[in-house]
N, C-alpha and C. Protein backbone atom coordinates (compact mmCIF):
# COMPACT_ATOMS: atom_id res chain seq x y z
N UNK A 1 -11.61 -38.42 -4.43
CA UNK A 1 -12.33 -37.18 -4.63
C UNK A 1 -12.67 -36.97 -6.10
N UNK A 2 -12.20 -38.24 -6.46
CA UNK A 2 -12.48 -37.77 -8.34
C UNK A 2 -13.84 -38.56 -8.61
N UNK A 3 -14.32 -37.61 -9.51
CA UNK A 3 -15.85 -38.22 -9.97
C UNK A 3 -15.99 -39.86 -10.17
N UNK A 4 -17.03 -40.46 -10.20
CA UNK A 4 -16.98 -42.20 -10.16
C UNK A 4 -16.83 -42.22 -11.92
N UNK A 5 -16.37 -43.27 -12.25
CA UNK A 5 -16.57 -43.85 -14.22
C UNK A 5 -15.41 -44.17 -13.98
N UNK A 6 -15.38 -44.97 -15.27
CA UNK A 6 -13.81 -45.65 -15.68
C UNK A 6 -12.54 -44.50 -16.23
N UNK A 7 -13.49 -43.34 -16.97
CA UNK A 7 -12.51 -42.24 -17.35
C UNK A 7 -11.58 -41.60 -16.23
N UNK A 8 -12.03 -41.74 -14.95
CA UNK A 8 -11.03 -41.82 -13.91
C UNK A 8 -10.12 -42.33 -13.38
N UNK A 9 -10.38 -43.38 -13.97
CA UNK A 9 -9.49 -44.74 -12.89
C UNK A 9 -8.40 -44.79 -14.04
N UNK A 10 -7.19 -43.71 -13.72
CA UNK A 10 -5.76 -44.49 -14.47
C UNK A 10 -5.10 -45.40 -13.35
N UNK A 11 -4.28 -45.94 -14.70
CA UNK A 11 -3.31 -46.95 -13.60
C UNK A 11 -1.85 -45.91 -13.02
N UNK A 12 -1.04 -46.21 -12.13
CA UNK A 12 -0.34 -45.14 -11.53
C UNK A 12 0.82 -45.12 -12.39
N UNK A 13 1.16 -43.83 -12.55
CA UNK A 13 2.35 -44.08 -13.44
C UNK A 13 1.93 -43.22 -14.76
N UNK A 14 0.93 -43.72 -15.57
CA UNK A 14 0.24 -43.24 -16.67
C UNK A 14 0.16 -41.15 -16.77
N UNK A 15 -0.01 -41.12 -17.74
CA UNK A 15 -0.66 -39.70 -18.20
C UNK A 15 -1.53 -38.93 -17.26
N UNK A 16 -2.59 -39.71 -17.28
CA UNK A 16 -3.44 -38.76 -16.01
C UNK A 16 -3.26 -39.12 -14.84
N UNK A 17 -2.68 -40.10 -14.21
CA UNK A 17 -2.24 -40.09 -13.18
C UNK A 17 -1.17 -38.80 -12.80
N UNK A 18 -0.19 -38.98 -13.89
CA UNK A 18 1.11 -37.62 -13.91
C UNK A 18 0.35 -36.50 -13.79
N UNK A 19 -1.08 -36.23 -14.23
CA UNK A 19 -1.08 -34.65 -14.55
C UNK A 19 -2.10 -34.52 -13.50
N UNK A 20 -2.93 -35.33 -12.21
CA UNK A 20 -3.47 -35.23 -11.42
C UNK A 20 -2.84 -34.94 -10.41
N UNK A 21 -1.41 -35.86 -10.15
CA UNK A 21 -0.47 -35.32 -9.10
C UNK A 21 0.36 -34.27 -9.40
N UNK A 22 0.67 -33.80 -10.62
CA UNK A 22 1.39 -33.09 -10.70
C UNK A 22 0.28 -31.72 -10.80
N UNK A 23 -0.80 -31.69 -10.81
CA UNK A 23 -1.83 -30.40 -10.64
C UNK A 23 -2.00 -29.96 -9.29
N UNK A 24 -2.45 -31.04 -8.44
CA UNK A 24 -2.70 -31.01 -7.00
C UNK A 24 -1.15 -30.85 -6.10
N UNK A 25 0.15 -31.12 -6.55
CA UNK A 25 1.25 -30.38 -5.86
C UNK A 25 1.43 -29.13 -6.13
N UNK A 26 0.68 -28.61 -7.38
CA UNK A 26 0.90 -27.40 -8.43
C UNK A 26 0.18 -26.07 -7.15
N UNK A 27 -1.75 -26.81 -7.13
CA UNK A 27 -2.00 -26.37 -6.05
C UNK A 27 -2.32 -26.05 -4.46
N UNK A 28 -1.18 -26.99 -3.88
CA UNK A 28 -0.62 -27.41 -2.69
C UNK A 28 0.84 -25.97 -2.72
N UNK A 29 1.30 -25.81 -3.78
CA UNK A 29 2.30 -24.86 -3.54
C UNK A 29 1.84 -23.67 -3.60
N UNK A 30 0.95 -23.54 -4.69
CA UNK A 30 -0.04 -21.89 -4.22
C UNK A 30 -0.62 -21.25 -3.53
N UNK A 31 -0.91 -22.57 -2.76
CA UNK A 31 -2.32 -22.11 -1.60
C UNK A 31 -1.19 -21.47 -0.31
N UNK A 32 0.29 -22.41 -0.33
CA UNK A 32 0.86 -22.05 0.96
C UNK A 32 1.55 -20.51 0.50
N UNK A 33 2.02 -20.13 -1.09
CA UNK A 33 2.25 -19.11 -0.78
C UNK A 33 1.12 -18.10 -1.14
N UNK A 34 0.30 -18.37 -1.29
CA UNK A 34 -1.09 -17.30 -1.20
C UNK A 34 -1.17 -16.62 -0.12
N UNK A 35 -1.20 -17.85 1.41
CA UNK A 35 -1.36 -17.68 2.18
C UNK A 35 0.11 -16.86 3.31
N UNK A 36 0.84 -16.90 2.50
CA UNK A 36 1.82 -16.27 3.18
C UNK A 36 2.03 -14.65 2.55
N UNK A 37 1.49 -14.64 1.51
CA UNK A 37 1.35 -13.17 0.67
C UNK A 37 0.32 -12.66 1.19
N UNK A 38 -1.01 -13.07 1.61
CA UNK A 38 -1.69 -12.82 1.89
C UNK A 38 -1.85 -11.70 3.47
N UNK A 39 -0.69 -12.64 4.71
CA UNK A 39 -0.32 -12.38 5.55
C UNK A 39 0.90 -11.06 5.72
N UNK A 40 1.40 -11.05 4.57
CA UNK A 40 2.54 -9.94 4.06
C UNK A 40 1.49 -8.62 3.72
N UNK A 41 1.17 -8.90 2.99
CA UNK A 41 -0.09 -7.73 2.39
C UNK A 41 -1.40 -7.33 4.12
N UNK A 42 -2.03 -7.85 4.31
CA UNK A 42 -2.58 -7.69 5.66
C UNK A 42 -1.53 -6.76 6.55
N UNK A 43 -0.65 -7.42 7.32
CA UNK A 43 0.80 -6.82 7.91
C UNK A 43 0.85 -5.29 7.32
N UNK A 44 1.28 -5.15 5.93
CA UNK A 44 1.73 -4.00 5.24
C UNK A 44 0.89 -3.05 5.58
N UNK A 45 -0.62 -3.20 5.07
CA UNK A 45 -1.84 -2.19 5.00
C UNK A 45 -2.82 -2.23 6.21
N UNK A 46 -2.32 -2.86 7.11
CA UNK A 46 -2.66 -2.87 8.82
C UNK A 46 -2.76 -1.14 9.35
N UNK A 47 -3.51 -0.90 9.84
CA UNK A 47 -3.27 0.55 10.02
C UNK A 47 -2.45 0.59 11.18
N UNK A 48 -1.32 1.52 11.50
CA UNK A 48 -0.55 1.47 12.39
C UNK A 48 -0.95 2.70 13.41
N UNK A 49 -1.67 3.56 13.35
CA UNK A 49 -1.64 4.87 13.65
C UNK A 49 -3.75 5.00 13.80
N UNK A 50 -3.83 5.71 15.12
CA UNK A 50 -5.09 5.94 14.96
C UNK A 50 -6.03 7.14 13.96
N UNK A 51 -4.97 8.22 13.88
CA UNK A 51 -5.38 9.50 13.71
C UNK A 51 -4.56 9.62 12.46
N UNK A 52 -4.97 10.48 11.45
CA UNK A 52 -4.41 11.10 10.74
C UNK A 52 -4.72 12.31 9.91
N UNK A 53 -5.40 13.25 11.37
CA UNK A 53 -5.73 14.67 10.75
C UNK A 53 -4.55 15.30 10.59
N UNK A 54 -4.69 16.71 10.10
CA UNK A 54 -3.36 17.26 9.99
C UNK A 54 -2.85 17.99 11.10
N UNK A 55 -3.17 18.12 12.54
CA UNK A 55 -2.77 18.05 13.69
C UNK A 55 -1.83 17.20 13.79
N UNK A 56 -2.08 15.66 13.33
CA UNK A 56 -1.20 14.47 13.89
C UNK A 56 -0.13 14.53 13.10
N UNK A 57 -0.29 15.18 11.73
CA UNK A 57 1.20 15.18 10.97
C UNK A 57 2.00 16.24 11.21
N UNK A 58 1.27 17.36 11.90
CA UNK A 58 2.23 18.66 12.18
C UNK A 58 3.27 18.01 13.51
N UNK A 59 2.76 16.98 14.33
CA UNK A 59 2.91 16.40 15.94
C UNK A 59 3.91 15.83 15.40
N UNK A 60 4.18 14.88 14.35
CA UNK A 60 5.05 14.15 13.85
C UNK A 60 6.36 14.87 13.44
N UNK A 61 5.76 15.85 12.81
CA UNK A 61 6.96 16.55 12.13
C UNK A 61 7.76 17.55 13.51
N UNK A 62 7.00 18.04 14.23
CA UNK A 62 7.12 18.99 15.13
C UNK A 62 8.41 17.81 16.18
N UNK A 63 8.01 16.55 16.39
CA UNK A 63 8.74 15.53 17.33
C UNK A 63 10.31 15.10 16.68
N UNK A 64 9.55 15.17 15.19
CA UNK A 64 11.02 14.98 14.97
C UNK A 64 12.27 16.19 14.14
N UNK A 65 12.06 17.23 14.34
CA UNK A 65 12.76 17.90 14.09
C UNK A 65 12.54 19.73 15.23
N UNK A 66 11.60 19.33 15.56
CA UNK A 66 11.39 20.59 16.67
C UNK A 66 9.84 21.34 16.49
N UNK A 67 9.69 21.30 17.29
CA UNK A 67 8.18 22.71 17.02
C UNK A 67 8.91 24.19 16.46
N UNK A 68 8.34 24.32 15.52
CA UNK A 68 8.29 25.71 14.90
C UNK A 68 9.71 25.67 13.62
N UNK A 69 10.07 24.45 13.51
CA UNK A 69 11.31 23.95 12.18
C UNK A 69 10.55 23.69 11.34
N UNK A 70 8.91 23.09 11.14
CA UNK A 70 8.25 22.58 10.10
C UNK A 70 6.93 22.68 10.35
N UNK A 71 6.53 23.24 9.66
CA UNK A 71 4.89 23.23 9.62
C UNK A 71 4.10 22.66 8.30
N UNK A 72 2.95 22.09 8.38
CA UNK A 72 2.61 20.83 7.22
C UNK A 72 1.09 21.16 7.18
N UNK A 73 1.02 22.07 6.64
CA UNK A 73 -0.34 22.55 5.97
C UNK A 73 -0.65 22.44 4.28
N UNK A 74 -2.33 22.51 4.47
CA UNK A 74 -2.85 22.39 3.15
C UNK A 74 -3.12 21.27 2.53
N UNK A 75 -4.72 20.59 2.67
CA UNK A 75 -4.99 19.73 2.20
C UNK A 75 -5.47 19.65 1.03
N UNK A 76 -4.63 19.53 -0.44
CA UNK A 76 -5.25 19.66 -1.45
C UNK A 76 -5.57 18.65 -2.11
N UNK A 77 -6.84 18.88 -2.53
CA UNK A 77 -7.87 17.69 -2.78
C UNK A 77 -6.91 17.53 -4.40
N UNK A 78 -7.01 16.22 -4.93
CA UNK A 78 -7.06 15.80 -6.07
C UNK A 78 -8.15 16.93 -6.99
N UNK A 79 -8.11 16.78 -8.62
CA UNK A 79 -9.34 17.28 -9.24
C UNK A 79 -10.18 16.00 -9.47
N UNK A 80 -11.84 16.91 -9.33
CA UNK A 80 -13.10 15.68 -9.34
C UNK A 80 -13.90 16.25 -10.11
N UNK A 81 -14.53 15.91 -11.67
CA UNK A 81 -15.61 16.12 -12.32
C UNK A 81 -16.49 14.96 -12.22
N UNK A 82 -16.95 14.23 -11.13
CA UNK A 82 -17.68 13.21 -11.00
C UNK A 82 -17.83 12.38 -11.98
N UNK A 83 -18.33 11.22 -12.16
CA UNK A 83 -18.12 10.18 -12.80
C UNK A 83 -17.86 10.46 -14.43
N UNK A 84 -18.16 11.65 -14.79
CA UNK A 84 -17.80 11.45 -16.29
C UNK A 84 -16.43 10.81 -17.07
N UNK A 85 -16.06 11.32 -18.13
CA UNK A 85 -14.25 11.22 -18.52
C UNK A 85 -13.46 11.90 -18.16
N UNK A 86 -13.92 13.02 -17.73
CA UNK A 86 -12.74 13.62 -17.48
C UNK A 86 -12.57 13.31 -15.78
N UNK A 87 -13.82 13.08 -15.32
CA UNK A 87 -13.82 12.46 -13.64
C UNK A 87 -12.78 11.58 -13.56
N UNK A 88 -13.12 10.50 -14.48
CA UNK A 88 -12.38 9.30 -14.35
C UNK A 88 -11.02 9.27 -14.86
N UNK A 89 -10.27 10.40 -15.26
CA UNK A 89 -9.29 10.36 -15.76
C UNK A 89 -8.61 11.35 -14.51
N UNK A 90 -9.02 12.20 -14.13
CA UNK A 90 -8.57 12.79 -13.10
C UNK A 90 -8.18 12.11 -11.70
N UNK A 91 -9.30 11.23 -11.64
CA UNK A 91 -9.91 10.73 -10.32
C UNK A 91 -9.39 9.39 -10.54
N UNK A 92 -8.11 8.82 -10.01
CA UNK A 92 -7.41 7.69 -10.23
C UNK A 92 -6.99 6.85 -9.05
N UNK A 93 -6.60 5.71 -8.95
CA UNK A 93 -5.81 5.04 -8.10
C UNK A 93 -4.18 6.25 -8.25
N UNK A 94 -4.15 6.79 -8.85
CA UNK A 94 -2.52 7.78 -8.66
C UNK A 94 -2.74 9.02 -8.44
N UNK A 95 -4.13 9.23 -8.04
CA UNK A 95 -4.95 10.64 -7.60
C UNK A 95 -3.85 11.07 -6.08
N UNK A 96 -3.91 11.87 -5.46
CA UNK A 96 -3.20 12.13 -4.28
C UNK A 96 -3.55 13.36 -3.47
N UNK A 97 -3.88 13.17 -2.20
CA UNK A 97 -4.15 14.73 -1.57
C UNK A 97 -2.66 15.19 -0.83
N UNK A 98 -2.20 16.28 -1.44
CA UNK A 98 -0.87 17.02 -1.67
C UNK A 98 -0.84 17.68 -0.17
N UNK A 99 -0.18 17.38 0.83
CA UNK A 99 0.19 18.15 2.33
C UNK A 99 1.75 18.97 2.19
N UNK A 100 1.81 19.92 2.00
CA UNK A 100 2.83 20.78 1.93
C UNK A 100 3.84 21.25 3.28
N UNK A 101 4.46 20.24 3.30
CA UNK A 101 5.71 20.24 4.79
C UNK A 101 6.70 21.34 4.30
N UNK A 102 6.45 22.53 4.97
CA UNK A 102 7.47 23.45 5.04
C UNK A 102 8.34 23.29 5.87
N UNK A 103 9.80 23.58 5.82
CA UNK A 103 10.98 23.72 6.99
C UNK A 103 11.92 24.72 6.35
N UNK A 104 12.61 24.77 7.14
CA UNK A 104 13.74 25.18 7.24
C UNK A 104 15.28 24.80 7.97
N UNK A 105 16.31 24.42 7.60
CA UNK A 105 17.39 23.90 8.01
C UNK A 105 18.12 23.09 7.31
N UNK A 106 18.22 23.33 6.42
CA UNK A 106 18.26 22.25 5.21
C UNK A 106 18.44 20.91 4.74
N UNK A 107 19.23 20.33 4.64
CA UNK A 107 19.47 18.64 4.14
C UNK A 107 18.62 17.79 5.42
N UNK A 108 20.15 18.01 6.73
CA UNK A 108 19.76 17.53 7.25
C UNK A 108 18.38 17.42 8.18
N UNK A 109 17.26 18.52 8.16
CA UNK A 109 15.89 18.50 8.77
C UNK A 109 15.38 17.80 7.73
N UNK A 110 15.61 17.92 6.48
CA UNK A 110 14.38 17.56 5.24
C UNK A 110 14.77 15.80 5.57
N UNK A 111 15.97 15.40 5.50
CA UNK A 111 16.23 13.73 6.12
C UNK A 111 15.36 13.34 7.54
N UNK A 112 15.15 14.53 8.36
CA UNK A 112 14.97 14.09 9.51
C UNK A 112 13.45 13.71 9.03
N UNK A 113 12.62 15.00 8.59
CA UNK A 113 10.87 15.11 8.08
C UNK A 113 10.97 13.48 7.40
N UNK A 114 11.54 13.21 6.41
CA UNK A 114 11.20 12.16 5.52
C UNK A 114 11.20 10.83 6.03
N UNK A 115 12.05 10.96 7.03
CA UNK A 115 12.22 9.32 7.88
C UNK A 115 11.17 9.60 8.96
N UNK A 116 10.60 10.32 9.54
CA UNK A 116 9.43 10.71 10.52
C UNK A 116 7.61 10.81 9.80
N UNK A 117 7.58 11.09 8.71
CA UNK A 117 6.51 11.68 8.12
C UNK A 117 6.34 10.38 6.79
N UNK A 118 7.19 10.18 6.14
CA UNK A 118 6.74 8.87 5.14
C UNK A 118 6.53 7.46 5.93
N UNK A 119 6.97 7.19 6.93
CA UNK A 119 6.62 5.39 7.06
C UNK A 119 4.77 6.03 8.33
N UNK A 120 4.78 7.57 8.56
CA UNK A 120 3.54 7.58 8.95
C UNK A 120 1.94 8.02 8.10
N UNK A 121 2.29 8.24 6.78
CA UNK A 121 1.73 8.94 5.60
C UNK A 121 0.54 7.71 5.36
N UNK A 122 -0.39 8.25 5.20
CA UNK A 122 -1.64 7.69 4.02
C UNK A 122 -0.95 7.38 2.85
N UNK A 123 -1.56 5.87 2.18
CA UNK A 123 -1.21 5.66 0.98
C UNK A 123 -1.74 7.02 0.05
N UNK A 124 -2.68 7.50 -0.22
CA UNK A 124 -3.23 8.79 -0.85
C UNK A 124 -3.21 9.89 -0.66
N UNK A 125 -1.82 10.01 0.09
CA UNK A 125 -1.39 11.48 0.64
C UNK A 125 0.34 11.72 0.18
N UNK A 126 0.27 12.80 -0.76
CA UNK A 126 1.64 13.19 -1.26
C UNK A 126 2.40 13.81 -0.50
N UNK A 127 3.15 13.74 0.04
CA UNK A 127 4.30 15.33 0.62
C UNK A 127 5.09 16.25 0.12
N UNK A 128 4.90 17.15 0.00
CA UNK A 128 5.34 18.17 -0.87
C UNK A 128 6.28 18.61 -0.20
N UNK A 129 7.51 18.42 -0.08
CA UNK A 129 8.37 19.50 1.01
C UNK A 129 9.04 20.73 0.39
N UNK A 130 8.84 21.52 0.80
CA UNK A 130 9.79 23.07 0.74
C UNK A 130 10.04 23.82 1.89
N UNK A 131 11.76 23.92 1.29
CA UNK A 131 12.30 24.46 2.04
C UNK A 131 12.27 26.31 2.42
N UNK A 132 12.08 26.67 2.83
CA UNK A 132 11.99 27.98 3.10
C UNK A 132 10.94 28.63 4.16
């Protein structure tokens, strides 16, 4: 697969022989774990869930700790001054729309909300919980 000329042809053993095989095992080991990171990452950000209005997170919260223990209102938008500087400084990959899970019952409901409501959350959705 290597171009035709004599600047190719080492004898085995030599310098470029070493650094041809030792490049092509180099990328023989990347490609397999590329491809296995690749499959990890896919897996991870797979959507698991069809819905995620705020009906479906009140349903969540409501299943796992009771209807009328937690209610999860208020979708607050990130701030947006459109593309300018201050847009773009506002408006980030760490931007977040803030859903405010109220309960009541203490430790143990707020354990129950967090193991029910985080592995079902949008990456770009914060949870705010308060108790009261």
């Amino acid at each position: 697969m290597l171009p035709p000329g004599k600047a190719w042809e080492w004898p085995e053993g030599s310098f470029g022989d070493d650094l041809l095989v030792a490049t092509a095992t180099e990328l023989a080991r990347i490609e397999s774990e590329a491809l296995s990171l690749l499959d990890a990452a896919i897996a991870l950000y797979k959507p698991r869930y069809r819905g995620w209005s705020l009906a479906d997170y009140q349903d969540v919260a409501g299943a796992a700790v009771g209807v009328g223990v937690a209610t999860v209102d208020g979708g607050i938008a990130p701030p947006c001054a459109g593309l300018s500087r201050v847009g773009a400084r506002t408006w980030s990959e760490r931007s977040r729309y803030i859903l405010r899970v109220r309960y009541s019952g203490g430790a143990s409901v707020l354990a129950a909300l967090r193991a029910a409501l985080d592995p079902f959350k949008q990456g770009h959705i914060w949870l705010l919980y308060v108790e009261g």
